[in-house]
Protein backbone atom coordinates (compact mmCIF):
# COMPACT_ATOMS: atom_id res chain seq x y z
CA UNK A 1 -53.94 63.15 69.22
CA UNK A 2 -51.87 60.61 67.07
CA UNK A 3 -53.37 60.46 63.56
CA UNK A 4 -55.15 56.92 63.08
CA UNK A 5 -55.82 56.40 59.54
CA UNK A 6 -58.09 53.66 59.76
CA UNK A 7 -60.15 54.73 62.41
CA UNK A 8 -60.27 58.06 61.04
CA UNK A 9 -62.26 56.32 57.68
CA UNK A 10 -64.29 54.19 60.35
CA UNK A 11 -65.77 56.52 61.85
CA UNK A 12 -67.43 58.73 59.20
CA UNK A 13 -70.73 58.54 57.68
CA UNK A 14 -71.54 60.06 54.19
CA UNK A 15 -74.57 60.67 52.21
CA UNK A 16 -72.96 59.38 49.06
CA UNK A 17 -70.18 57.10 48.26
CA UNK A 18 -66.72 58.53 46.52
CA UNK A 19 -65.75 56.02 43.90
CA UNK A 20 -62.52 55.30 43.97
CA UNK A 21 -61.47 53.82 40.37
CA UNK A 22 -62.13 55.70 37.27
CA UNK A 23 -60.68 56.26 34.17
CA UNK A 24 -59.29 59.94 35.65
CA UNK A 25 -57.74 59.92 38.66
CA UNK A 26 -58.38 63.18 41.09
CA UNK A 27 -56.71 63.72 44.54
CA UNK A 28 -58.59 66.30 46.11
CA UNK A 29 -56.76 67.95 49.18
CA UNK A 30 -56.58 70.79 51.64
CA UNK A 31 -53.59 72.52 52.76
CA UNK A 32 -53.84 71.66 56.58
CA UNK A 33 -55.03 68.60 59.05
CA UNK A 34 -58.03 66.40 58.15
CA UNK A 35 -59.12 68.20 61.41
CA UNK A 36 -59.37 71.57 59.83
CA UNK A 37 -60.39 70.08 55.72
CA UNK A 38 -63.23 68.44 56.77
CA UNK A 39 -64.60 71.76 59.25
CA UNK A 40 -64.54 73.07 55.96
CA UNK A 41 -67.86 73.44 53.74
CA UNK A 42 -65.84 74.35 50.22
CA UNK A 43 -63.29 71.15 50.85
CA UNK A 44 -66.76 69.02 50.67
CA UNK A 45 -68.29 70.34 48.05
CA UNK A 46 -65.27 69.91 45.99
CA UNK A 47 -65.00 66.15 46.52
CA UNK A 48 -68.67 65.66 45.99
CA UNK A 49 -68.40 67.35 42.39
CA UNK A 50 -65.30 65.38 41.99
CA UNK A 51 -67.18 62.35 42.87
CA UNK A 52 -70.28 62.83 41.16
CA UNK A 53 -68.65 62.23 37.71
CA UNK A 54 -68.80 58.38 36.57
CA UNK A 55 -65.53 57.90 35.04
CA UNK A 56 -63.21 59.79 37.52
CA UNK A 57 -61.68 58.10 40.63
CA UNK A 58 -61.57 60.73 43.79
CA UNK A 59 -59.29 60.47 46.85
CA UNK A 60 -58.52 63.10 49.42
CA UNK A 61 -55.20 63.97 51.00
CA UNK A 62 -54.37 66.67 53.72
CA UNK A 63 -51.19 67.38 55.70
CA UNK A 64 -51.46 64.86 59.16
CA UNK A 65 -47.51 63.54 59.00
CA UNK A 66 -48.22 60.11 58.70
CA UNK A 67 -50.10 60.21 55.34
CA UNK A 68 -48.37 63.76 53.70
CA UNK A 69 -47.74 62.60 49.90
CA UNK A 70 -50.42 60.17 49.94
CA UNK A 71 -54.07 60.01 50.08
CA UNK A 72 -56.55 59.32 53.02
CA UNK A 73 -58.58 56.17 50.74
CA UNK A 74 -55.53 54.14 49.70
CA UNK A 75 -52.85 55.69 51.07
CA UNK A 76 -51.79 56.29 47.62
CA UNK A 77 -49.28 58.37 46.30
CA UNK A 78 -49.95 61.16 44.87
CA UNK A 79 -47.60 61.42 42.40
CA UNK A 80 -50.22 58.47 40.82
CA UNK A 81 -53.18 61.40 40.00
CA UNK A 82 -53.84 62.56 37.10
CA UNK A 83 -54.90 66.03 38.99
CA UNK A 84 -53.96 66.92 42.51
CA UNK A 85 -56.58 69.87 43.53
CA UNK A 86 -56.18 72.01 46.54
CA UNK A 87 -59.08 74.22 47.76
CA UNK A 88 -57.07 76.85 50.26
CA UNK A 89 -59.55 79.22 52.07
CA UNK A 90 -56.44 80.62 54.25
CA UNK A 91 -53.08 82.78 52.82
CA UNK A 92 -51.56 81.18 56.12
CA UNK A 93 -52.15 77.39 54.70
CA UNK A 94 -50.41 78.32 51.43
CA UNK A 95 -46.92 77.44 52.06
CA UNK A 96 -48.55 73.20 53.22
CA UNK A 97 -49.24 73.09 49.27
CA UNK A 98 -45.48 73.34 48.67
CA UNK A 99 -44.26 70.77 51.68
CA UNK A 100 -47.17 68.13 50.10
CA UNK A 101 -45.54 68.28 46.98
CA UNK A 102 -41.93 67.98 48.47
CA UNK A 103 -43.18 64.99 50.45
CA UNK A 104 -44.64 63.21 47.26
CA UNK A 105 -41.94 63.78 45.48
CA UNK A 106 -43.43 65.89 42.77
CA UNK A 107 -41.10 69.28 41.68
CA UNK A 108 -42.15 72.64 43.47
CA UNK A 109 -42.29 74.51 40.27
CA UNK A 110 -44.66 73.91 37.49
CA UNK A 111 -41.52 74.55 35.00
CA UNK A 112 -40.13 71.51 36.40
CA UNK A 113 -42.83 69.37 35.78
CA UNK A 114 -43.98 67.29 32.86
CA UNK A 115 -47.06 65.01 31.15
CA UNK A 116 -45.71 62.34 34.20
CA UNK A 117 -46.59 64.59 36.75
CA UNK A 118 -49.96 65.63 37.81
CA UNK A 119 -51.74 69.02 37.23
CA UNK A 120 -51.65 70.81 39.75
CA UNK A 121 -55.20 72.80 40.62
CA UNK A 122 -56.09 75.78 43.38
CA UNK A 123 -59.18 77.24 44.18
CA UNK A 124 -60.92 78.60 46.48
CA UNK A 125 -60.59 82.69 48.24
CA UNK A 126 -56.67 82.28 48.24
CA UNK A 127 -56.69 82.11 44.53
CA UNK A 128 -59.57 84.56 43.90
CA UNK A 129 -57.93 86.84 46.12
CA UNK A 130 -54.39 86.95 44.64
CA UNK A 131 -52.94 83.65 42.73
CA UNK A 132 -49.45 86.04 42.19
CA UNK A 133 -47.46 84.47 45.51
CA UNK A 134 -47.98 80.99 44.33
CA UNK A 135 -48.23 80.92 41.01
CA UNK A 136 -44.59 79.56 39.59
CA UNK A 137 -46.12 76.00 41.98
CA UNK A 138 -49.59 76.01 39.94
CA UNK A 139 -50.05 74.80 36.49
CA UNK A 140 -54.03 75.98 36.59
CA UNK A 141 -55.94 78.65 39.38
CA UNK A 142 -59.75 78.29 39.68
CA UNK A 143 -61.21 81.54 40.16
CA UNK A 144 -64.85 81.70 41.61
CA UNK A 145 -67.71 79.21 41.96
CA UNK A 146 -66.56 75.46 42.53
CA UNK A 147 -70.12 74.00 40.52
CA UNK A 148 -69.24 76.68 37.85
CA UNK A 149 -66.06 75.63 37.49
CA UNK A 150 -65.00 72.58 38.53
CA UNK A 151 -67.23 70.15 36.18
CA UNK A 152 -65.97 72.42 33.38
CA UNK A 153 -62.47 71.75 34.39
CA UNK A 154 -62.90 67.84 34.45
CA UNK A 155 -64.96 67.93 30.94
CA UNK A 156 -61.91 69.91 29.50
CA UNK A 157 -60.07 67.01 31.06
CA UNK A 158 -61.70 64.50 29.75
CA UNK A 159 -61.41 65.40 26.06
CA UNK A 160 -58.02 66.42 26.76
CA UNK A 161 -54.99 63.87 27.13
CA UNK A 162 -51.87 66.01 26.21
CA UNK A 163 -50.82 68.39 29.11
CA UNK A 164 -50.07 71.34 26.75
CA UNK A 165 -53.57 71.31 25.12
CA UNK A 166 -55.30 71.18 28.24
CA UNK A 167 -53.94 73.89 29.54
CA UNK A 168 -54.01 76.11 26.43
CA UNK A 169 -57.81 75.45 26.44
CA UNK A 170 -58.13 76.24 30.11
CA UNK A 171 -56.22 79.60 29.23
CA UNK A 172 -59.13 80.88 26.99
CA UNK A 173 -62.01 80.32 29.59
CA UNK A 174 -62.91 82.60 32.01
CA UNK A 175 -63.08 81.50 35.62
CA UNK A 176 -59.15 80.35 34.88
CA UNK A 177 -55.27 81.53 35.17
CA UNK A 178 -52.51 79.49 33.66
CA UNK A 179 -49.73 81.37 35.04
CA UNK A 180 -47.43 79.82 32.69
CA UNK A 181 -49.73 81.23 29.52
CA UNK A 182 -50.80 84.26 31.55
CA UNK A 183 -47.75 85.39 32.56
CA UNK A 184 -44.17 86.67 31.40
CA UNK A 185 -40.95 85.37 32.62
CA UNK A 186 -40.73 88.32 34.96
CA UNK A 187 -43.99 87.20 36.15
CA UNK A 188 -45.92 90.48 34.68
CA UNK A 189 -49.63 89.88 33.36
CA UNK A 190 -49.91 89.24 29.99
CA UNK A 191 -52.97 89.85 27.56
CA UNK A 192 -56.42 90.77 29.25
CA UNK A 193 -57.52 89.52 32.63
CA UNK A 194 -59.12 86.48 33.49
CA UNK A 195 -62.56 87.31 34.79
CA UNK A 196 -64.13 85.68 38.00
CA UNK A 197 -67.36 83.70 36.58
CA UNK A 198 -70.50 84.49 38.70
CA UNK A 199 -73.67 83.57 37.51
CA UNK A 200 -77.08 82.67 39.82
CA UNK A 201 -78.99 80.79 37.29
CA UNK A 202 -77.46 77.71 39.36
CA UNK A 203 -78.59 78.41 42.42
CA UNK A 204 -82.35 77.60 42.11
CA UNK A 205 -80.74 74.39 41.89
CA UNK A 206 -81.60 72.18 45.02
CA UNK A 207 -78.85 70.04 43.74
CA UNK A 208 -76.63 72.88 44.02
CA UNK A 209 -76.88 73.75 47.10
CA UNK A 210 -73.75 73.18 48.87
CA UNK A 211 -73.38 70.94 51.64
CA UNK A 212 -71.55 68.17 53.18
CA UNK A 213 -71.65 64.91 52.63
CA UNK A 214 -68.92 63.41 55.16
CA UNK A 215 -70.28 63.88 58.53
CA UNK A 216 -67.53 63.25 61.32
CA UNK A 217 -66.35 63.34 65.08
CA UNK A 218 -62.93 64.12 64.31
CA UNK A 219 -63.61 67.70 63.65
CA UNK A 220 -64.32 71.10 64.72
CA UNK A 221 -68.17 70.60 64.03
CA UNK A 222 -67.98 67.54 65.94
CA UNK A 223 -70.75 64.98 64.23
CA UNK A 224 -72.36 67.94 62.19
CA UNK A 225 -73.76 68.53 58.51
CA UNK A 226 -73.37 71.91 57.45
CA UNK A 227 -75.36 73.59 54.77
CA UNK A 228 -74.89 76.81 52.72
CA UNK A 229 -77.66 79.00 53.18
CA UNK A 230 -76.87 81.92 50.99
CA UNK A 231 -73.84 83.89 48.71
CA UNK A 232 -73.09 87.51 48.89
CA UNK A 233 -74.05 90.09 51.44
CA UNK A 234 -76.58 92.90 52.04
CA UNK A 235 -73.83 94.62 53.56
CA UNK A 236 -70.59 96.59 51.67
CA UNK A 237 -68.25 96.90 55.01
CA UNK A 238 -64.88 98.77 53.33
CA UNK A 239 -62.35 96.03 54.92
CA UNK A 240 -64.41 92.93 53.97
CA UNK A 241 -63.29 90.60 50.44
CA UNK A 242 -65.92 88.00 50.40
CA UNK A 243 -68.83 90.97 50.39
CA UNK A 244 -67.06 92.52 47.62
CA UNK A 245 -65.84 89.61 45.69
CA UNK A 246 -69.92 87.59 46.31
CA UNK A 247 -71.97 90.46 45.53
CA UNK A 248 -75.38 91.27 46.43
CA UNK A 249 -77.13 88.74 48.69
CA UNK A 250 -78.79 85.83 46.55
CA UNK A 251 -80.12 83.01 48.45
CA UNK A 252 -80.54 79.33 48.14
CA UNK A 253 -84.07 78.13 47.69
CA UNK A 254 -86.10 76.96 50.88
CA UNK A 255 -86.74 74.07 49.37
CA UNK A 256 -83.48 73.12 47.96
CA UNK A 257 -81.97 73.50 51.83
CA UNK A 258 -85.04 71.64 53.31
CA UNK A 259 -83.87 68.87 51.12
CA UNK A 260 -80.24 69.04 52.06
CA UNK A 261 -81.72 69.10 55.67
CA UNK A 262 -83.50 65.68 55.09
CA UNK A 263 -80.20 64.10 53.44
CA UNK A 264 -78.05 64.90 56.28
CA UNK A 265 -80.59 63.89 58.92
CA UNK A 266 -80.22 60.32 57.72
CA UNK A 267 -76.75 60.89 59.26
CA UNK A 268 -76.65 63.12 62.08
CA UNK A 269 -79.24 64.79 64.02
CA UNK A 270 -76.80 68.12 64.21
CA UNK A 271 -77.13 70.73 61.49
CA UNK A 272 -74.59 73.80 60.81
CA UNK A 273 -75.91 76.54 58.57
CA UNK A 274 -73.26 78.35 57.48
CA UNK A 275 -73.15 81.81 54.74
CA UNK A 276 -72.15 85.50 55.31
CA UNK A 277 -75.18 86.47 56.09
CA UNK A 278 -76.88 83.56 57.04
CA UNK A 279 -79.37 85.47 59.50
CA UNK A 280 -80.55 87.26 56.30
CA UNK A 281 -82.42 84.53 54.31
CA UNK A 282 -85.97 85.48 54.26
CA UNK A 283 -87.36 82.05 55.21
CA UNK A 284 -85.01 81.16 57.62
CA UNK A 285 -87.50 81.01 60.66
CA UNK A 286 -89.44 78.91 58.76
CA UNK A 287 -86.43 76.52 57.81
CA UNK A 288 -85.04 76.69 62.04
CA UNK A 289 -88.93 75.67 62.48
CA UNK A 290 -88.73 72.86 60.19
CA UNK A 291 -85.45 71.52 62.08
CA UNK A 292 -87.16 71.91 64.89
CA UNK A 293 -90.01 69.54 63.61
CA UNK A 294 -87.36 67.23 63.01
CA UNK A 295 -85.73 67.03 66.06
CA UNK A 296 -82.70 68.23 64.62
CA UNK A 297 -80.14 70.77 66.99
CA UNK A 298 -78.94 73.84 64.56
CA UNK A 299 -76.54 76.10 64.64
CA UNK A 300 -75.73 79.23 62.87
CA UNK A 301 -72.59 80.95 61.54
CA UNK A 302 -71.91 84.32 63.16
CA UNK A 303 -75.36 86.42 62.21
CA UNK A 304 -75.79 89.64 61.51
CA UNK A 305 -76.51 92.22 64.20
CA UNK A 306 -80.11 93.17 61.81
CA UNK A 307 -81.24 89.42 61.26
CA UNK A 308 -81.16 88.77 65.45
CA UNK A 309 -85.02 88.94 65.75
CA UNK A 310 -87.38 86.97 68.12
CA UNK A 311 -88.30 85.35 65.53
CA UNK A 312 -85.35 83.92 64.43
CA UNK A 313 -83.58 83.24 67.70
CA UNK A 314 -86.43 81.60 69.55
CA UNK A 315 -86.55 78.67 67.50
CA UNK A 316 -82.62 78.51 67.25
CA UNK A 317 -82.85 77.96 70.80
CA UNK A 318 -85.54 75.66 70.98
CA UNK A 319 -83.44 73.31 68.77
CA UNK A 320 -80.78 73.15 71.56
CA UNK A 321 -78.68 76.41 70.44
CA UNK A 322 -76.95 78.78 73.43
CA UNK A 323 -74.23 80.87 71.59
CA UNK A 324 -74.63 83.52 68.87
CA UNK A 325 -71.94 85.05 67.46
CA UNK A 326 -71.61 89.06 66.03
CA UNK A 327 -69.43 91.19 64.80
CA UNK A 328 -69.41 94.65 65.67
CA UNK A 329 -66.38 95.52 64.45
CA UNK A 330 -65.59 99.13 66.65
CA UNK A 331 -67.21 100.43 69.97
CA UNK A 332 -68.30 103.32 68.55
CA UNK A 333 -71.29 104.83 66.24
CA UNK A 334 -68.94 106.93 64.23
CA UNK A 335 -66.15 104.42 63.04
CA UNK A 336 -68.68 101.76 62.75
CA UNK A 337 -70.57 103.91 60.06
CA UNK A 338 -67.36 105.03 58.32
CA UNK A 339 -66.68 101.45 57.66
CA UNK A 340 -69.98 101.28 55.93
CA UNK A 341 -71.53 99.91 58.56
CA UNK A 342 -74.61 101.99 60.13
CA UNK A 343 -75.47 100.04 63.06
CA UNK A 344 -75.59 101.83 66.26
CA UNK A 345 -74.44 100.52 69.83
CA UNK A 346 -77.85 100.79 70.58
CA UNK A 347 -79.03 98.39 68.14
CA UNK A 348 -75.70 95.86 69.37
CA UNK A 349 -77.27 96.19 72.80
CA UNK A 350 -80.87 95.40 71.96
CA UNK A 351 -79.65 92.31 69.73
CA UNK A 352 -77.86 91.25 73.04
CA UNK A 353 -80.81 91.71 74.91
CA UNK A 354 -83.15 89.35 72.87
CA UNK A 355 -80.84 86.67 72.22
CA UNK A 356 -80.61 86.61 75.94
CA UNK A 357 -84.84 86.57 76.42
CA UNK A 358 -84.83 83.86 73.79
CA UNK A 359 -82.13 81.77 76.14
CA UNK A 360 -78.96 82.71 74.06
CA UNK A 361 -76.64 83.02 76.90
CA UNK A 362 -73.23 83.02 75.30
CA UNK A 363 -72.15 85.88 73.19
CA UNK A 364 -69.21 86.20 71.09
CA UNK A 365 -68.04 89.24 69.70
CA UNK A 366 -65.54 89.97 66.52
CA UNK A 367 -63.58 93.34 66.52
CA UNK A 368 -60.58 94.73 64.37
CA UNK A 369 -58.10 97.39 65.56
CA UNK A 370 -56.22 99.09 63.21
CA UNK A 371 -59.14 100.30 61.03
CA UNK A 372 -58.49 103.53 59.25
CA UNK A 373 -59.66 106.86 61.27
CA UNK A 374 -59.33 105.11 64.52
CA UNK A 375 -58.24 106.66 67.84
CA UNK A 376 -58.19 105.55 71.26
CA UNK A 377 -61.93 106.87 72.24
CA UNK A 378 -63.10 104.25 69.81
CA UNK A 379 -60.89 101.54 71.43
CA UNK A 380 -62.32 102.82 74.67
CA UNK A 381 -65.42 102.65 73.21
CA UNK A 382 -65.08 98.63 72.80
CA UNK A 383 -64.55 97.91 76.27
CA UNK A 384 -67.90 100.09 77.44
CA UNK A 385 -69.77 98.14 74.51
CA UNK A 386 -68.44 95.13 76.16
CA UNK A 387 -68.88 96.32 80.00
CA UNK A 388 -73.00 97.17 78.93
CA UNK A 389 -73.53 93.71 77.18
CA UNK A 390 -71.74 91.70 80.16
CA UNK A 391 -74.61 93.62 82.44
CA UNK A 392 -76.93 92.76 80.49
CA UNK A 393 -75.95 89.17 80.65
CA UNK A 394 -75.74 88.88 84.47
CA UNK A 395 -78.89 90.58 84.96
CA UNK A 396 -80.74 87.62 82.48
CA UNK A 397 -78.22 85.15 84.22
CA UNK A 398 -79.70 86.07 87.87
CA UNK A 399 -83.31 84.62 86.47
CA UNK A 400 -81.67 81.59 84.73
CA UNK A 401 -79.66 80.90 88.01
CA UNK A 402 -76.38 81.30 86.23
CA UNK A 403 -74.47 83.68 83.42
CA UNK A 404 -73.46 83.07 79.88
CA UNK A 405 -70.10 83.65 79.05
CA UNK A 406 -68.55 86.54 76.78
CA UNK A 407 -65.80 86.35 74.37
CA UNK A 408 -64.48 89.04 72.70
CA UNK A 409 -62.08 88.24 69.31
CA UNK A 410 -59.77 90.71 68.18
CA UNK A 411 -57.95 90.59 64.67
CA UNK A 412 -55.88 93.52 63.66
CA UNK A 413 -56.86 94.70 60.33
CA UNK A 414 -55.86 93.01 56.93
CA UNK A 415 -56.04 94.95 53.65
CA UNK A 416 -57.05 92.88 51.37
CA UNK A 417 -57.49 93.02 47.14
CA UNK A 418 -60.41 94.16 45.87
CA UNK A 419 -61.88 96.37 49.12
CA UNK A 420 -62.07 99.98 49.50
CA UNK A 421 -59.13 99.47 52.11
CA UNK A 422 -56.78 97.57 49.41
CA UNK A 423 -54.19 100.31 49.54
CA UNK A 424 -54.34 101.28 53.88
CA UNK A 425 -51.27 100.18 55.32
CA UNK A 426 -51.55 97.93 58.87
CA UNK A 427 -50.64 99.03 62.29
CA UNK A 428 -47.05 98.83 62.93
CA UNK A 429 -45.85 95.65 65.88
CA UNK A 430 -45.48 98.44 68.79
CA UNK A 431 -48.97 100.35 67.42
CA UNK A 432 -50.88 97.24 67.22
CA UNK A 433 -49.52 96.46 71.18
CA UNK A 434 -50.51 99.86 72.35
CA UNK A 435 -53.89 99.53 71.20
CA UNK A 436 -54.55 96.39 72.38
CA UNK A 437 -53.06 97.51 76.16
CA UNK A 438 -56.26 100.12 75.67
CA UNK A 439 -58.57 98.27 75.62
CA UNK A 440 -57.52 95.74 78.02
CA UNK A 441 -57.15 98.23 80.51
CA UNK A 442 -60.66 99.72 79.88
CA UNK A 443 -61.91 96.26 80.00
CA UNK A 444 -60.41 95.66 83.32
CA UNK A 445 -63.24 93.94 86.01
CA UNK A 446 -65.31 92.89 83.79
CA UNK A 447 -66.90 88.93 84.64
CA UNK A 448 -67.42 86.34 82.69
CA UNK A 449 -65.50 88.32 79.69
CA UNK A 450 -62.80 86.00 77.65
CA UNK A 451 -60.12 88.15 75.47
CA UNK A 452 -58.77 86.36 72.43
CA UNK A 453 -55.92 88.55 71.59
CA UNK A 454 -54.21 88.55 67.85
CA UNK A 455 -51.64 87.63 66.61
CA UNK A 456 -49.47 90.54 64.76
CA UNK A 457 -47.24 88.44 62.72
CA UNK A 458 -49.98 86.43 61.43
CA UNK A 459 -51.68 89.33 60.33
CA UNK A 460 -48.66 90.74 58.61
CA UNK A 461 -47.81 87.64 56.52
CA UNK A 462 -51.35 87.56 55.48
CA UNK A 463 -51.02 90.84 54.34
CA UNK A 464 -48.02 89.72 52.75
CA UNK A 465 -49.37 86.69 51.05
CA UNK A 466 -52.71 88.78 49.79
CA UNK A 467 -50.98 91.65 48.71
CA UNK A 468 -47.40 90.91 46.92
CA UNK A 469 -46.65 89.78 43.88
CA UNK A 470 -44.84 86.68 42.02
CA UNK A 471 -41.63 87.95 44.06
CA UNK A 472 -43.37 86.43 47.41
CA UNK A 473 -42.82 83.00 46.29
CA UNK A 474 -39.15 82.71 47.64
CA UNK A 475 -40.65 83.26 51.15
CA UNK A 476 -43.05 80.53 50.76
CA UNK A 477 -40.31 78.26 49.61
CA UNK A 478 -38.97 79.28 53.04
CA UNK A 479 -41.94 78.75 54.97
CA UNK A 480 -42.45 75.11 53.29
CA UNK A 481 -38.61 74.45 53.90
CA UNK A 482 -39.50 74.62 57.87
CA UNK A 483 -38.51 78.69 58.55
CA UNK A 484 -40.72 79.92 61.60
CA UNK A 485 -42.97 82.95 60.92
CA UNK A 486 -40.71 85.09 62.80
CA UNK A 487 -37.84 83.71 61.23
CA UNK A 488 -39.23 84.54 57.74
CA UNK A 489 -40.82 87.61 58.49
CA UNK A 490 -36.74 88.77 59.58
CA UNK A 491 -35.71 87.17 56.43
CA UNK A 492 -37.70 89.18 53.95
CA UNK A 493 -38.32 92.23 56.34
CA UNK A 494 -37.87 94.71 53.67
CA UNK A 495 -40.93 92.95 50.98
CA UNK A 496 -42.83 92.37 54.27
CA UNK A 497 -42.82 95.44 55.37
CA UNK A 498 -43.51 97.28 51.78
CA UNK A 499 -46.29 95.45 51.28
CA UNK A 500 -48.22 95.47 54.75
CA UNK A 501 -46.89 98.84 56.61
CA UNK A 502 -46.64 101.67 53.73
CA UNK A 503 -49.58 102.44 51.46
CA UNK A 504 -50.00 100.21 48.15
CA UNK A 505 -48.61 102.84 45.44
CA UNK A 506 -49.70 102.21 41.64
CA UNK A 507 -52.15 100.18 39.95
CA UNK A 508 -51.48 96.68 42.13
CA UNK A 509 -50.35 93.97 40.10
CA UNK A 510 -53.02 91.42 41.12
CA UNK A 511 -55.74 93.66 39.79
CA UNK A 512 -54.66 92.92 36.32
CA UNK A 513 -54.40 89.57 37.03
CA UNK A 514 -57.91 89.02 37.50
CA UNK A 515 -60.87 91.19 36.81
CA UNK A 516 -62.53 92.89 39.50
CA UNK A 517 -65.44 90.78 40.72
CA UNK A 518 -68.49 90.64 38.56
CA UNK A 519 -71.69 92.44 39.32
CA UNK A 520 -74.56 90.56 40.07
């Protein structure tokens, strides 16, 4: 579909205007299509912090050829802003932040740069995860909450006008990493780490709950508002970051979602609620209820297998809802626990079995290969999982007159920072094939069952990206420069394969980079 800029801005609706003149001028951008930004709750809640300050101008800017350099508003160029701030959720989106800058003429490296350029800002996981691979392109990373950080960031900007300063100031506040102040020229830490700020005084906030306030038709979430329902997890699985790096589960309150409910149904009759555990917020039947009152259609983020109750998924279908999606992870009882994870196929089966009562018909499941201990029962063990929820399906779909569909996602495991699993190495290429053909084969005959199979290199450059160190800049240079992913996976096979098929050795470098996540 050919990018049309003007149409694009005609057909949104928003809750709350972005000013566009101020005496700071902000560019807020994400590393990928307008398409993919705007599916994306964080990019949102970004501009509308950006936007709720009086004196700062905010434009947004994403990678669609015909506007890369400039922004979406006024087509300006960026090289104008006073700040250009990325939020990058995905290691794969990283190397777009270097082609932007190439494209608006503005130097890749922050050494290059002076007080005529802009500062250059990234949040969001890809920072909090590991800011080492990009840092000689980023003058400031924003590690942890955006409303924590980000009005603190454009105060300090505000009372700030020489470059230097600024970021000398920035460099004593936690939440922040200068990489220039922060680290050597070998790119080695320096002084203590810069701690991850995480406090929940904020979130009894109704104001602070995040949500969006662009609704559009030129995304994923085609015409619909999504809402944040909660932070952290109930759950510790060993291979997942965001439980470890969001803590315990703390949820918004009813009534500050109920109001971000009523804002976005001025716009759009189609609500998203969207957390890790968004099944898990103790009034959410009575919030699904309340949509329901309002003649609003919901739908959820993937739940979790415990939080798919009558009580829960009746009124998700009354509002118009007929796909759930779960993640069990492994077929079997045994792997599934040793991942921290004590839920039984049993359970998986009865979860099935209600969503389909309640008229859920669609199912979509989430597994990883890979994990450490497995063997080829427990890939077996997937496809009977999957075999016993399709009959389920088709013997619900005989009363209906028809059966849902089943989807099964596979992703082969990615270490990542932080975890339990930080140090596993990943399945080799020919491994990662083998256990795939496995469970296909097992799989074989069953109806109605989709297979989205992954993608090894992909999962190897993220483990890359989330594990190496300042070193792994050259190959985003390459990957920003045009390389294919095979191409620059052959180029720096030797650093690719250290860092994703061998065991991490030593104290990794990112951990003293920033602090393990806080404890709530």
């Amino acid at each position: 579909m050919k990018f049309n800029q003007a149409g694009i801005l005609r057909d949104e609706t928003r809750v709350r205007p972005m000013p566009a003149v101020g005496a700071l001028r902000v560019a807020v951008g994400y590393p990928n299509t307008y398409f993919v930004a705007m599916s994306s709750l964080a990019f949102q809640w970004v501009v509308e912090l950006t936007a709720a300050f009086d004196d700062v101008g905010v434009e947004r800017f994403f990678t669609d050829p015909p506007l890369l350099g400039r922004t979406l508003e006024s087509s300006s160029h960026l090289g104008d802003f006073d700040v250009l701030a990325w939020t990058c959720s995905f290691e794969l989106d990283a190397p777009n932040i270097l082609s932007t800058l190439d494209a608006a003429g503005i130097p890749r490296r922050s050494s290059e740069r002076d007080h005529n350029h802009p500062i250059v800002v990234v949040g969001g996981a890809v920072a909090s995860i590991n800011p080492l691979p990009l840092s000689p392109a980023v003058d400031v990373f924003v590690l942890g909450s955006a409303e924590l950080l980000w009005p603190a960031f454009l105060h300090a900007l505000r009372g700030e006008t020489d470059r230097g300063r600024l970021l000398e100031t920035l460099a004593g506040m936690d939440g922040f990493f200068v990489p220039s102040l922060h680290l050597d020229s070998r790119g080695a830490p320096l002084g203590k780490r810069r701690r991850v700020e995480k406090r929940d005084a904020h979130m009894s906030d109704p104001s602070m709950v995040p949500a969006s306030h662009v609704v559009t038709p030129h995304t994923e979430y085609s015409g619909r508002g999504l809402i944040e329902m909660s932070r952290g997890c109930p759950e510790k699985c060993r291979y997942c970051w965001v439980s470890y790096n969001y803590g315990r589960l703390r949820c918004y309150s009813t009534e500050g979602i109920l109001e971000r409910v009523d804002r976005l149904s001025s716009i759009t009759k189609r609500i998203g609620f969207v957390a890790t555990a968004v099944g898990d917020h103790p009034d959410l039947g009575e919030i699904l209820e309340a949509c329901r009152k309002r003649g609003l259609e919901v739908a959820l983020s993937s739940l979790r297998i415990p939080a798919m109750r009558r009580e829960i998924l009746e009124p998700l279908a009354a509002s118009g809802a007929r796909s759930v999606t779960i993640a069990p992870e492994t077929g079997t009882d045994r792997l599934r626990t040793s991942l921290n994870k004590p839920i039984s196929n049993e359970a998986i089966l009865e979860a099935v079995e209600t969503a389909q009562t309640c008229g859920i018909e669609n199912i979509k499941m989430y597994f990883i290969i890979g994990l450490p201990g497995e063997t080829d029962g427990d890939l077996r063990g997937i496809a009977d999982l999957l075999r016993k929820t399709q009959s389920l399906m088709v013997a619900h779909g005989r009363e209906r007159g028809r059966v849902g569909s089943l989807l099964a996602g596979f992703n082969v495991l990615v270490p990542k920072p932080y975890t339990p699993y930080a140090r596993e190495p990943m399945l080799t290429r020919r491994e990662a094939k083998r256990r795939m053909e496995i469970v296909e084969t097992a799989a074989a005959g069953i109806s109605n069952l989709t297979i989205d199979r992954p993608s090894y290199r992909q999962a190897q450059w993220q483990t890359h990206l989330s594990r190496g160190d300042i070193s792994v800049y050259g190959a985003l240079e390459d990957a920003a420069s045009g390389k294919t992913l095979g191409g620059l996976l052959a180029t720096h096979r030797k650093a690719v394969d250290a860092s994703s098929l061998y065991p991490v050795e030593g104290p990794p470098i990112w951990q003293f980079v920033v602090s393990a996540p806080v404890k709530t």
